[in-house]
PDB file of N, CA and C in Angstrom:
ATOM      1  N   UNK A   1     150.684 180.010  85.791  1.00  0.00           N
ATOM      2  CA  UNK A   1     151.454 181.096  86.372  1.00  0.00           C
ATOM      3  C   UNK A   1     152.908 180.988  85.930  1.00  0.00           C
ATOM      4  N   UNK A   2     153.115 182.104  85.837  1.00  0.00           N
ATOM      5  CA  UNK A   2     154.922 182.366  84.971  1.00  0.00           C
ATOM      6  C   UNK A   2     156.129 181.790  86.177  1.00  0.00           C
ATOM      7  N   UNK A   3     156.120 181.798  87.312  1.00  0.00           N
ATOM      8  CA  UNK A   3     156.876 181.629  88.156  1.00  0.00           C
ATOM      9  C   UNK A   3     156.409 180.379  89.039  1.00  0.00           C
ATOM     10  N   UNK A   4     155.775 179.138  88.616  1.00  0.00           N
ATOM     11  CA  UNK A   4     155.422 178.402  89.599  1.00  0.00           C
ATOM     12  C   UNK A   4     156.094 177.355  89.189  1.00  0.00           C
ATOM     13  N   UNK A   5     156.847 176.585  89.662  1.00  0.00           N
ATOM     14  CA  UNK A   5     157.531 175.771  89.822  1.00  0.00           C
ATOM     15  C   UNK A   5     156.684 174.476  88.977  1.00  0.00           C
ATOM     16  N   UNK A   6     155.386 174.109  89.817  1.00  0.00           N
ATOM     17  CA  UNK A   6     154.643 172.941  88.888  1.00  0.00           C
ATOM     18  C   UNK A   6     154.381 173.257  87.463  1.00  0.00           C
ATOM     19  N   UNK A   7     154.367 174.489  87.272  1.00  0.00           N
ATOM     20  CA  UNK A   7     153.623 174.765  85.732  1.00  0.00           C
ATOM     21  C   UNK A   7     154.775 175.069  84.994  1.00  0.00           C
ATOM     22  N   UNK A   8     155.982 175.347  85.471  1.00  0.00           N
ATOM     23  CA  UNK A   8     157.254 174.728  84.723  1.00  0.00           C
ATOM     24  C   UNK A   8     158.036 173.586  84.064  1.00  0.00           C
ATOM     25  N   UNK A   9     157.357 172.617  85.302  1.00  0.00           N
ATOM     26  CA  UNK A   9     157.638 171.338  85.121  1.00  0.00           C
ATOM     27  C   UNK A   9     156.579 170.560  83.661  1.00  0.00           C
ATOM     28  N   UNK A  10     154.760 171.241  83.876  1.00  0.00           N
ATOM     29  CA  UNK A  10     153.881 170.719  83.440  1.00  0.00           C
ATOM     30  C   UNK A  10     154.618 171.110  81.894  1.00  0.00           C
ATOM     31  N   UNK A  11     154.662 172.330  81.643  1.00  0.00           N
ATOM     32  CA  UNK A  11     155.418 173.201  80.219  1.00  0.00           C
ATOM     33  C   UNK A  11     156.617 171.993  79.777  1.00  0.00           C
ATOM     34  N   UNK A  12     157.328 171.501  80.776  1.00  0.00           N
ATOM     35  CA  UNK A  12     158.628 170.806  80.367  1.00  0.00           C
ATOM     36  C   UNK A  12     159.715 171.676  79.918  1.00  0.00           C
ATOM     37  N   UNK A  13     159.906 173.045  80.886  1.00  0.00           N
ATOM     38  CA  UNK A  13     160.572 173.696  81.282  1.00  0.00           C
ATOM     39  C   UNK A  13     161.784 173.029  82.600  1.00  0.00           C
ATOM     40  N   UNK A  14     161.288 172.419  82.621  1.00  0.00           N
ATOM     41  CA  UNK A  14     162.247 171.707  84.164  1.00  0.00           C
ATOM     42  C   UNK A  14     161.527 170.126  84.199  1.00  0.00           C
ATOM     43  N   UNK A  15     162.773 169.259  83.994  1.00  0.00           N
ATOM     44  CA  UNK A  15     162.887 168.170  84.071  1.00  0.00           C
ATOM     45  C   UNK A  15     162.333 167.152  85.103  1.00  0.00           C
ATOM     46  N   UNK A  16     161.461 166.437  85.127  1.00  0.00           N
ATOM     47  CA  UNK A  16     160.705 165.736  85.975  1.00  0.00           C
ATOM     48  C   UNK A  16     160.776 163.988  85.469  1.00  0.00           C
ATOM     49  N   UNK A  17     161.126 163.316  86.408  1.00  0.00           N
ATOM     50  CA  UNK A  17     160.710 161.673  86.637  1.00  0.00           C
ATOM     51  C   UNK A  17     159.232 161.150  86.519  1.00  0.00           C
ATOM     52  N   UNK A  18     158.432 161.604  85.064  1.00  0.00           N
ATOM     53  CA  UNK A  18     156.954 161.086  85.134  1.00  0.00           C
ATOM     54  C   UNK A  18     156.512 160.089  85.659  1.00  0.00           C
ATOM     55  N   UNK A  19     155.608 159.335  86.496  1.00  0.00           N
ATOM     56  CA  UNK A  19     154.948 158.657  86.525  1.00  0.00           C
ATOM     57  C   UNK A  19     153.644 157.948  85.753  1.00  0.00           C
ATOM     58  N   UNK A  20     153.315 159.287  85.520  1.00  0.00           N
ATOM     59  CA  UNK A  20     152.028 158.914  84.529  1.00  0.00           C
ATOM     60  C   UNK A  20     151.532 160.300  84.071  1.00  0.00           C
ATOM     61  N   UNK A  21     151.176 160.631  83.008  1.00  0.00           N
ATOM     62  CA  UNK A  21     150.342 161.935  82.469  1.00  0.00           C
ATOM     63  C   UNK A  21     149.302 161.967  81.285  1.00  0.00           C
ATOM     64  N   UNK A  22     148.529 162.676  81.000  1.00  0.00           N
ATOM     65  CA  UNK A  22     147.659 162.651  80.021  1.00  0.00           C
ATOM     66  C   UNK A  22     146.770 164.021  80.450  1.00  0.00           C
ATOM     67  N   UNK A  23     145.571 164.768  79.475  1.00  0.00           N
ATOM     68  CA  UNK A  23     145.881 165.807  79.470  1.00  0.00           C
ATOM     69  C   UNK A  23     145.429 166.579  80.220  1.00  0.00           C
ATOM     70  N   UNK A  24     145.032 166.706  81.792  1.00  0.00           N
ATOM     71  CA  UNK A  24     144.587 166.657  82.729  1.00  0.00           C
ATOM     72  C   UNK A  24     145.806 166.872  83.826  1.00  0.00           C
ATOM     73  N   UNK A  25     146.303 165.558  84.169  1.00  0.00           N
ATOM     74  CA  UNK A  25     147.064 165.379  85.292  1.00  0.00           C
ATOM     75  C   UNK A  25     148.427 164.803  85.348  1.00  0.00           C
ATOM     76  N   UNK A  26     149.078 165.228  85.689  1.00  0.00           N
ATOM     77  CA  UNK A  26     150.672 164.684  85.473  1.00  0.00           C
ATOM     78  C   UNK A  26     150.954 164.440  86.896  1.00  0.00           C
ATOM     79  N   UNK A  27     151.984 163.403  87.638  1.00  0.00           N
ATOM     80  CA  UNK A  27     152.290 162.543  88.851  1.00  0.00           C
ATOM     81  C   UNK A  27     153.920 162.257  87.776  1.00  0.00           C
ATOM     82  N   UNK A  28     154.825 162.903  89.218  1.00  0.00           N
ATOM     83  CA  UNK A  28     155.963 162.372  89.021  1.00  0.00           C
ATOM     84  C   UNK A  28     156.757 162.229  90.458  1.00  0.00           C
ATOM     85  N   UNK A  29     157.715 161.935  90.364  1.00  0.00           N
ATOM     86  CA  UNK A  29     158.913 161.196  91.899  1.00  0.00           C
ATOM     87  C   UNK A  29     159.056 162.669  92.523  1.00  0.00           C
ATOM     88  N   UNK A  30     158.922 162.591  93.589  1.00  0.00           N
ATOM     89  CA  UNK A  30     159.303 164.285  94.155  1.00  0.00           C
ATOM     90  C   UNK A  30     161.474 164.387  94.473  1.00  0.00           C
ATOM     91  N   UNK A  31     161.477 165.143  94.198  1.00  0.00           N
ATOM     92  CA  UNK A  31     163.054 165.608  94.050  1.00  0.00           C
ATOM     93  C   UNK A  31     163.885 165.209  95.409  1.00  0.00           C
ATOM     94  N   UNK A  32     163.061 165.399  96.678  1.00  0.00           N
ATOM     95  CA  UNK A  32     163.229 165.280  97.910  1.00  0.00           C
ATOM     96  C   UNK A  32     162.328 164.637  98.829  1.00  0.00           C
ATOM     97  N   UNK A  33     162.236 162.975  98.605  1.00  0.00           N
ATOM     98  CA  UNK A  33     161.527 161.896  98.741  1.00  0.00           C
ATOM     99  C   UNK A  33     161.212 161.953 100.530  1.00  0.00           C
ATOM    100  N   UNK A  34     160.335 161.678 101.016  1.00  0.00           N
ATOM    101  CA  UNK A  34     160.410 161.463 102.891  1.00  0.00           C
ATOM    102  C   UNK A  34     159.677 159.897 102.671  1.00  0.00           C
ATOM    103  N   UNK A  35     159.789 159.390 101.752  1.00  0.00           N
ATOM    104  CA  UNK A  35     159.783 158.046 101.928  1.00  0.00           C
ATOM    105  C   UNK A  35     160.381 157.292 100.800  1.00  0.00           C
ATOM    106  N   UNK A  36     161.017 155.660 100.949  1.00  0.00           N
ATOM    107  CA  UNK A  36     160.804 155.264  99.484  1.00  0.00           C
ATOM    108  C   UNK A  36     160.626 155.360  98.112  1.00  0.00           C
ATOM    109  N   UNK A  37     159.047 155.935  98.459  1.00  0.00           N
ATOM    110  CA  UNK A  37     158.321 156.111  97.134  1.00  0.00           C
ATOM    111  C   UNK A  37     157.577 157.091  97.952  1.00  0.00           C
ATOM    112  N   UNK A  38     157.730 158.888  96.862  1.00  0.00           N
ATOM    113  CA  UNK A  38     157.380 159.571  96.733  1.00  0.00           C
ATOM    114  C   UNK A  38     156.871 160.006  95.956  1.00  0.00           C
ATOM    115  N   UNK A  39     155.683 160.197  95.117  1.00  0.00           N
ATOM    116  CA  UNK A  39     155.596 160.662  93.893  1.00  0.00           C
ATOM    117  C   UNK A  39     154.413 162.265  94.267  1.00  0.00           C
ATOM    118  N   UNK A  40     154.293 162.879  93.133  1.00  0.00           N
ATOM    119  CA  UNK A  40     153.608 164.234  93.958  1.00  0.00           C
ATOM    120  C   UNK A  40     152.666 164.100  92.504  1.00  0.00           C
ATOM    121  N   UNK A  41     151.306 164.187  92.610  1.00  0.00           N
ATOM    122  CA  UNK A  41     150.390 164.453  91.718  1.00  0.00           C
ATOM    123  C   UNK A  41     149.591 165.344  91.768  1.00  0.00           C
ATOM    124  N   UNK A  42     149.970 166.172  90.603  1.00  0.00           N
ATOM    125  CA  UNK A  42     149.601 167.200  90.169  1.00  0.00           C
ATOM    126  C   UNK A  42     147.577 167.773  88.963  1.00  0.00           C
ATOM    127  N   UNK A  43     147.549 168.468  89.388  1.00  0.00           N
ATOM    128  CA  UNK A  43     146.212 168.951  88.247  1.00  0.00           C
ATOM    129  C   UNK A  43     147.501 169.870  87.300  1.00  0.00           C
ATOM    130  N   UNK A  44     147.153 169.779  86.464  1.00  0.00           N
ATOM    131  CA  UNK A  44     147.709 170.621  84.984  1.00  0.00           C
ATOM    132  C   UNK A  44     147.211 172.199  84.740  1.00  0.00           C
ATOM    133  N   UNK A  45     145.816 172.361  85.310  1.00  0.00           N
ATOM    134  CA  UNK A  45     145.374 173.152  85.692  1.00  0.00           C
ATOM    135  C   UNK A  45     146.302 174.033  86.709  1.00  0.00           C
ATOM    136  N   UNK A  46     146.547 175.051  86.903  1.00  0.00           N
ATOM    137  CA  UNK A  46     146.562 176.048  87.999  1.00  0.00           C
ATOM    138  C   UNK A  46     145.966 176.491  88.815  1.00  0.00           C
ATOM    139  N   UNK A  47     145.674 175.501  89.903  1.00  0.00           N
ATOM    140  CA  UNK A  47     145.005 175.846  90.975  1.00  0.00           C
ATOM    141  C   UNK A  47     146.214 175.683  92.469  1.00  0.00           C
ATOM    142  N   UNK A  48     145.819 177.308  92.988  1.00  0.00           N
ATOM    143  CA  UNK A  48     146.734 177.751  93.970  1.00  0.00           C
ATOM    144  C   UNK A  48     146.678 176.620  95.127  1.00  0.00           C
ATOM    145  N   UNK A  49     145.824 176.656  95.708  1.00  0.00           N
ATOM    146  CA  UNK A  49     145.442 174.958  96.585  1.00  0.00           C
ATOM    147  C   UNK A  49     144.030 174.391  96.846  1.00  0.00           C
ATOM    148  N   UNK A  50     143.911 173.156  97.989  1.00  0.00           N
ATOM    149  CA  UNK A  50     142.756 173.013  97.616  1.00  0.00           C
ATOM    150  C   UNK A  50     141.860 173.679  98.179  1.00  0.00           C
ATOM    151  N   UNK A  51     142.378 174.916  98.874  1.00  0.00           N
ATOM    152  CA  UNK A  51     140.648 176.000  99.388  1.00  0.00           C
ATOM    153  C   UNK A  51     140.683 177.037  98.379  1.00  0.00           C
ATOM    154  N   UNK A  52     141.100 176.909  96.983  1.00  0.00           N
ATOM    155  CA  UNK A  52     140.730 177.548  95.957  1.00  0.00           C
ATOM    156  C   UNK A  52     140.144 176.599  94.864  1.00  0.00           C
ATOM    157  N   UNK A  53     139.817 175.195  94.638  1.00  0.00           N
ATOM    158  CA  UNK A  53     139.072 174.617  93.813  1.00  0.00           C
ATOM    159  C   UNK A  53     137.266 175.619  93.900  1.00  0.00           C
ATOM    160  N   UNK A  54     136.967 175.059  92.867  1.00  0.00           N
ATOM    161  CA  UNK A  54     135.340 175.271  92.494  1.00  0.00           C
ATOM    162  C   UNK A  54     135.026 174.400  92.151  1.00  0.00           C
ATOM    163  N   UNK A  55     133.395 174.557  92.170  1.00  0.00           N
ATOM    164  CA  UNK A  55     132.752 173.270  91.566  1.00  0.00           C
ATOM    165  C   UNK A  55     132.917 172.459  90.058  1.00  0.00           C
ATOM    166  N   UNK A  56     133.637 173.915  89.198  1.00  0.00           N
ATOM    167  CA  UNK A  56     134.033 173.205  88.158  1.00  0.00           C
ATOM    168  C   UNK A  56     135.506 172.117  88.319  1.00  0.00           C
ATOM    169  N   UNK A  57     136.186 172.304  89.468  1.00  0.00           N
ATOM    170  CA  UNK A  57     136.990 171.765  89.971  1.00  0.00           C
ATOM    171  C   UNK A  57     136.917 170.118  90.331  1.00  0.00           C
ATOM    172  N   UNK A  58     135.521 169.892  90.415  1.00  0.00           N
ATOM    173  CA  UNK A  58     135.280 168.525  91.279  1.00  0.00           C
ATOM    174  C   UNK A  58     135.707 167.592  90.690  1.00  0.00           C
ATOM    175  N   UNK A  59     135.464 167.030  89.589  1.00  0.00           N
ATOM    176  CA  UNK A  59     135.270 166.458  88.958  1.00  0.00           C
ATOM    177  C   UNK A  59     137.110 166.245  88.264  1.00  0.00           C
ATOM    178  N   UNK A  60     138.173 166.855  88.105  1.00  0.00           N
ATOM    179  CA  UNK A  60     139.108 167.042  87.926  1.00  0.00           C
ATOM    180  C   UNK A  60     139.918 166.224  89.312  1.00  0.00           C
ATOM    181  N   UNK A  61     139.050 166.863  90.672  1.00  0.00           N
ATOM    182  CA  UNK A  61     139.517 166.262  91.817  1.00  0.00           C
ATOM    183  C   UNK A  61     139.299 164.635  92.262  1.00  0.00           C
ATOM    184  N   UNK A  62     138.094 164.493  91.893  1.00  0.00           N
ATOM    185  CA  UNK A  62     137.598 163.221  91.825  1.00  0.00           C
ATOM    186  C   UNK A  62     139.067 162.238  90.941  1.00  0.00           C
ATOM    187  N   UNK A  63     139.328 163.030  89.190  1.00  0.00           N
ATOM    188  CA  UNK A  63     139.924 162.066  88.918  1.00  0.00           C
ATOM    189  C   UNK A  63     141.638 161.793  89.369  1.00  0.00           C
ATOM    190  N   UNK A  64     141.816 163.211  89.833  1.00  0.00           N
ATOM    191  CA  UNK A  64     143.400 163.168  90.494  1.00  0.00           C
ATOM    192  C   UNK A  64     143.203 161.559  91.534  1.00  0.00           C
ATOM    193  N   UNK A  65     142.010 161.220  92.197  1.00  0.00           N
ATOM    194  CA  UNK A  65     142.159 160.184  93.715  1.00  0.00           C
ATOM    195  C   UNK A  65     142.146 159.136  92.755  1.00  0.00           C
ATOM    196  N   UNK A  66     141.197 158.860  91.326  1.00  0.00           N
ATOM    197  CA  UNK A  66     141.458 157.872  90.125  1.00  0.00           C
ATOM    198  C   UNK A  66     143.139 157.469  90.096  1.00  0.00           C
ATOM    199  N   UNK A  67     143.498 158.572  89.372  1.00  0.00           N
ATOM    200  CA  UNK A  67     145.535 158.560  89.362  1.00  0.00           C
ATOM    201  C   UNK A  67     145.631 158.019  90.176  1.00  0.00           C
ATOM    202  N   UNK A  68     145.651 157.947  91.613  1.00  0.00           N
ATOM    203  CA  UNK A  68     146.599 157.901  92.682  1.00  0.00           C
ATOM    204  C   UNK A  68     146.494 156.325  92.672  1.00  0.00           C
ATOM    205  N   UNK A  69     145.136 156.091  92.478  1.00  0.00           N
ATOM    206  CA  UNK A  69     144.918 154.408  92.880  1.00  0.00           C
ATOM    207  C   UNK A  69     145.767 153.458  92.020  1.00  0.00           C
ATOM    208  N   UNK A  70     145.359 154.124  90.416  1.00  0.00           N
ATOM    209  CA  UNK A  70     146.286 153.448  88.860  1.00  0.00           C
ATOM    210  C   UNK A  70     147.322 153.644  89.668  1.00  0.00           C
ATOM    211  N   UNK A  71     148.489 154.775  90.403  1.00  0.00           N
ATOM    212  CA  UNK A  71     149.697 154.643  90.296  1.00  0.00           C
ATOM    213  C   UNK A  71     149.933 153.544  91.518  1.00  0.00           C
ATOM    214  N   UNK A  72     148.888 153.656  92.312  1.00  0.00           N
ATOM    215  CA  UNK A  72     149.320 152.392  93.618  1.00  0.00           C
ATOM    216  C   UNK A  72     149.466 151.213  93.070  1.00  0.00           C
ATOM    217  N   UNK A  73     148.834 150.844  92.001  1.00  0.00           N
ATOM    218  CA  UNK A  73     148.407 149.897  91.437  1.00  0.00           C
ATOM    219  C   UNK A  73     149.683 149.259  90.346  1.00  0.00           C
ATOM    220  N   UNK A  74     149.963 150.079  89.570  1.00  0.00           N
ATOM    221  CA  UNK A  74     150.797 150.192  88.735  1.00  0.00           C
ATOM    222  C   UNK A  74     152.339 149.994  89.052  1.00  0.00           C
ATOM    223  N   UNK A  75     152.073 150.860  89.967  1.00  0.00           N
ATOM    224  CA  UNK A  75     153.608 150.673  91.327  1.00  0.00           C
ATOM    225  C   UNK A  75     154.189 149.601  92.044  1.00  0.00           C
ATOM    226  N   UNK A  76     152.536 148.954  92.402  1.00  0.00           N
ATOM    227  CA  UNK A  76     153.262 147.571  92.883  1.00  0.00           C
ATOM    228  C   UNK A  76     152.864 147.611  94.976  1.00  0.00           C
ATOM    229  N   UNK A  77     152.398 149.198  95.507  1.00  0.00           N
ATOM    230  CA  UNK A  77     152.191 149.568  96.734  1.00  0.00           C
ATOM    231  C   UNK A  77     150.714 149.588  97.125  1.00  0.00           C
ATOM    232  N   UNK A  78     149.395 149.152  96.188  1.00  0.00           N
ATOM    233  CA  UNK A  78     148.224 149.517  96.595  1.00  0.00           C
ATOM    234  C   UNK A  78     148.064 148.464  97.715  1.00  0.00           C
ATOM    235  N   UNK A  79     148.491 147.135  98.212  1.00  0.00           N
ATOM    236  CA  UNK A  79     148.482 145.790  98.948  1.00  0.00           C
ATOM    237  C   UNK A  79     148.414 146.416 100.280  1.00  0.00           C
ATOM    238  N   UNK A  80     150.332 146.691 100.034  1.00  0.00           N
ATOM    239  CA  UNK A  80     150.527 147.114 101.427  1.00  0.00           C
ATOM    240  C   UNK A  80     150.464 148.913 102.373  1.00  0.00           C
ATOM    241  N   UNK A  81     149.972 149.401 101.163  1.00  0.00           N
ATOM    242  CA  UNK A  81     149.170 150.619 101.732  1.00  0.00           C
ATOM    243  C   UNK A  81     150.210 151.794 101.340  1.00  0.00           C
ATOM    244  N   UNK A  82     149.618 152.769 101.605  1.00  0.00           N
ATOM    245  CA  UNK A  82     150.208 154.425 101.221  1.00  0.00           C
ATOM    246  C   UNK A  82     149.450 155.615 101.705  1.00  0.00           C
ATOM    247  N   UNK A  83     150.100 156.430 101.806  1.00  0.00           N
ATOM    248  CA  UNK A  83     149.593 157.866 102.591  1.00  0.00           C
ATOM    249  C   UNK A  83     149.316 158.911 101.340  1.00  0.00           C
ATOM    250  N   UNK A  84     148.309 159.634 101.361  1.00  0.00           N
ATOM    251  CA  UNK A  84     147.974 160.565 100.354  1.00  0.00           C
ATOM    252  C   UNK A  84     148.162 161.784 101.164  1.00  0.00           C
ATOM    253  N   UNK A  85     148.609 162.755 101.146  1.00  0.00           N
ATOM    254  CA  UNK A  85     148.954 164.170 101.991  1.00  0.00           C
ATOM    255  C   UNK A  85     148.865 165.355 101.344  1.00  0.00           C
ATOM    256  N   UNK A  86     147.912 166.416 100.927  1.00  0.00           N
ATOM    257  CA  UNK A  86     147.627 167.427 100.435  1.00  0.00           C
ATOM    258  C   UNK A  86     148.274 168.805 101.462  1.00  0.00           C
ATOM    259  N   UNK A  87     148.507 169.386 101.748  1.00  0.00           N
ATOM    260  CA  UNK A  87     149.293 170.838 102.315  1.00  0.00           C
ATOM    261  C   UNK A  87     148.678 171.785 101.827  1.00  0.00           C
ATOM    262  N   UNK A  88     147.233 172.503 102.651  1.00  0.00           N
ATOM    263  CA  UNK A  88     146.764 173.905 102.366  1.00  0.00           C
ATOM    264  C   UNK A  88     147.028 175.065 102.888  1.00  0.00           C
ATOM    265  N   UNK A  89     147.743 176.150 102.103  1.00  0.00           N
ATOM    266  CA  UNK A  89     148.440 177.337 102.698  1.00  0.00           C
ATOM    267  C   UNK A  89     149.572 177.567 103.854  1.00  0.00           C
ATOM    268  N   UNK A  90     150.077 178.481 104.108  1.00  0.00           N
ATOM    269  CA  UNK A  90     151.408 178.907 104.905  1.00  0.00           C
ATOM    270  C   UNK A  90     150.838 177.764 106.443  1.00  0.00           C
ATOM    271  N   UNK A  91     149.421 177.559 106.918  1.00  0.00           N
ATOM    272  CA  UNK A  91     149.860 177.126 108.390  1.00  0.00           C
ATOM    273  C   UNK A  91     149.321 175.578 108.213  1.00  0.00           C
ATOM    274  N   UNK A  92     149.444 175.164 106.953  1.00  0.00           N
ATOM    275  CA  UNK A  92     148.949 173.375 106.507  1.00  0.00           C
ATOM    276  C   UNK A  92     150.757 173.419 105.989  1.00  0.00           C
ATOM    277  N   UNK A  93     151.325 173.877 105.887  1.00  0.00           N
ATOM    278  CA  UNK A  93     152.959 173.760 105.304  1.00  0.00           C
ATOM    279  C   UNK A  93     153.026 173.813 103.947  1.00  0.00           C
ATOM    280  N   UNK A  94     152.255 174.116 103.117  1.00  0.00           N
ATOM    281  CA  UNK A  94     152.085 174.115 101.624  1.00  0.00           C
ATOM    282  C   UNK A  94     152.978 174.777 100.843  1.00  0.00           C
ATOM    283  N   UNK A  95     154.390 174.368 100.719  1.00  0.00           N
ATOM    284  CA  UNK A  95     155.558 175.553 100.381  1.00  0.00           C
ATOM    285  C   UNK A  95     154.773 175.686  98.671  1.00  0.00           C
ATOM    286  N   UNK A  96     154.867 175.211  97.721  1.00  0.00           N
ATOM    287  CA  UNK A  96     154.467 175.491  96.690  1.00  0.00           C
ATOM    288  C   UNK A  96     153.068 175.666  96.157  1.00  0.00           C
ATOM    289  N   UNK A  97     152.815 176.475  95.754  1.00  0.00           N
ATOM    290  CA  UNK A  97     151.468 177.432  95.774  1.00  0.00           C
ATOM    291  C   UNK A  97     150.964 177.063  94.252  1.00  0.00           C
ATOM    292  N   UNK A  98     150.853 175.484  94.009  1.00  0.00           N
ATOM    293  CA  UNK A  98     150.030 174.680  93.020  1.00  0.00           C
ATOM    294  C   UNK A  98     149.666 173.719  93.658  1.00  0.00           C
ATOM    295  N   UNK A  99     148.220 173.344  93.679  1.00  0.00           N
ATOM    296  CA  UNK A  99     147.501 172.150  94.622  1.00  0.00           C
ATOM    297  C   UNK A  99     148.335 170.319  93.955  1.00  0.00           C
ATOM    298  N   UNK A 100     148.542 170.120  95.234  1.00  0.00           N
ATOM    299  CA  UNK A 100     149.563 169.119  94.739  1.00  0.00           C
ATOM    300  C   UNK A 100     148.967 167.844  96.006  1.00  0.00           C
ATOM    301  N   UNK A 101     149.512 166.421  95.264  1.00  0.00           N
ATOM    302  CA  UNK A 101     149.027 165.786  96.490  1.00  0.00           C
ATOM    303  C   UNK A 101     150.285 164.636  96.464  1.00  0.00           C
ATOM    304  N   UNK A 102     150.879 164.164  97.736  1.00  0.00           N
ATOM    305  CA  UNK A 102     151.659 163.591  97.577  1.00  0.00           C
ATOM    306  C   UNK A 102     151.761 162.473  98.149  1.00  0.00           C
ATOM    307  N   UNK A 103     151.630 161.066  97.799  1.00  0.00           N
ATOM    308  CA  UNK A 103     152.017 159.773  97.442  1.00  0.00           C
ATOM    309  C   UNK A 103     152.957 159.490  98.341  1.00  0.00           C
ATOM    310  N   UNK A 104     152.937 158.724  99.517  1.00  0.00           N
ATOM    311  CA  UNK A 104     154.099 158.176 100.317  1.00  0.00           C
ATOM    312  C   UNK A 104     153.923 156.340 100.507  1.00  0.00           C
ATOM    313  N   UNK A 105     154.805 155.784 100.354  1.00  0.00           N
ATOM    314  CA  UNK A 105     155.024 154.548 100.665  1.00  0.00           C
ATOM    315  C   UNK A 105     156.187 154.094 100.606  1.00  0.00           C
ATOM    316  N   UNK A 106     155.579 152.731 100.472  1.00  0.00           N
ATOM    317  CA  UNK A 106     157.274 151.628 100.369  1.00  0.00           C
ATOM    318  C   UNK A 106     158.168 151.591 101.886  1.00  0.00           C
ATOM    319  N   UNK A 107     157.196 152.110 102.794  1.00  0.00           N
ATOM    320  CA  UNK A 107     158.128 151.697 104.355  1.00  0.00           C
ATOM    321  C   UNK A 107     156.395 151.864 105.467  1.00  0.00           C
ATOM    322  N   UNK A 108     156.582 151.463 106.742  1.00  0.00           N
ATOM    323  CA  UNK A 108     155.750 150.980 107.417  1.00  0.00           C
ATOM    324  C   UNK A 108     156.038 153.008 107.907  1.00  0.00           C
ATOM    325  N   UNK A 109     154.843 153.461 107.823  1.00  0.00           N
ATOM    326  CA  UNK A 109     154.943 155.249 107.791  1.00  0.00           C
ATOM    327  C   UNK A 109     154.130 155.637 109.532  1.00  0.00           C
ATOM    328  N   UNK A 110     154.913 155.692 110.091  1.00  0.00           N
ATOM    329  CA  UNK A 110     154.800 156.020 111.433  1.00  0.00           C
ATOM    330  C   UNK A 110     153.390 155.626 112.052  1.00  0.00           C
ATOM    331  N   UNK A 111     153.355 156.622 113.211  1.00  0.00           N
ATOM    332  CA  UNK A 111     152.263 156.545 113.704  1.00  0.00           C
ATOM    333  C   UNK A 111     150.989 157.334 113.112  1.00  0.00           C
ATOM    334  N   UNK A 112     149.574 156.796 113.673  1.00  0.00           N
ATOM    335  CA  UNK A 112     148.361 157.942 113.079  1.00  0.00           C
ATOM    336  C   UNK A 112     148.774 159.559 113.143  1.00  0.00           C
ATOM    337  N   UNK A 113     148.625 160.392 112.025  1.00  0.00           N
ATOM    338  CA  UNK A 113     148.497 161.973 112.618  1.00  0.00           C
ATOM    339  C   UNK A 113     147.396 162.364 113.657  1.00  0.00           C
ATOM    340  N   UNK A 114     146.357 161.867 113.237  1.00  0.00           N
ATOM    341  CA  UNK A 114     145.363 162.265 114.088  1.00  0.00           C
ATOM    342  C   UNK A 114     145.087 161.272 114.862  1.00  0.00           C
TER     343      UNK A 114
END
C-alpha cells in the first residue's frame, strides 16, 4: 500500500534500526519504545492485520514466531523472558493498519493482562 507507513519502511523509503531481515520478514527497534527493548516485527507482505491473514498466510505466520525466538536469542532476552503483543483493529488499539507484532523486554513487564 502507497501510504502505509510499514511498507515505506520495508521499500527503505523511511529509515529504520533493523534487527534482522531476509525476504519475507523484516524486525526493527520501534521509534517509541514502552520498554527497554522494543523491536516490532513485521511480514513484508501487506497484510492489514491479523483477522485478515489466509491460509496462504500460515505458514509466513508460523515463521514471523521463528524470528521472534532468533531475535530473543540473538538479543541476549530469550532467559529472562519477553512479551509478544499483536493489536487487531480500532478496538484491539492497532494504530497502524500492517499486521505487526511487537517484542517487549529488558525490564520485569508488569502484571498478567489477563
Amino acid at each position: 500500500m502507497e501510504d502505509c507507513l510499514f511498507c515505506k519502511i520495508i521499500k527503505g523509503e523511511i529509515p529504520s534500526k533493523k534487527v534482522y531481515e531476509d525476504e519475507e520478514v523484516l524486525a526493527f527497534h520501534d521509534i517509541n519504545p514502552e520498554a527497554p527493548i522494543h523491536i516490532l516485527v513485521i511480514p513484508k507482505k501487506h497484510i492489514t492485520s491479523l483477522a485478515h491473514i489466509t491460509k496462504e498466510d500460515e505458514a509466513l505466520i508460523g515463521k514471523i514466531f521463528g524470528v521472534i525466538n532468533k531475535i530473543s536469542e540473538e538479543q541476549g532476552f530469550k532467559e529472562d523472558g519477553y512479551r509478544v503483543i499483536t493489536n487487531c483493529g480500532k478496538n484491539g488499539g492497532q494504530s497502524i493498519k500492517h499486521l505487526h507484532f511487537h517484542i517487549l523486554a529488558g525490564k520485569m513487564l508488569g502484571e498478567k493482562i489477563l
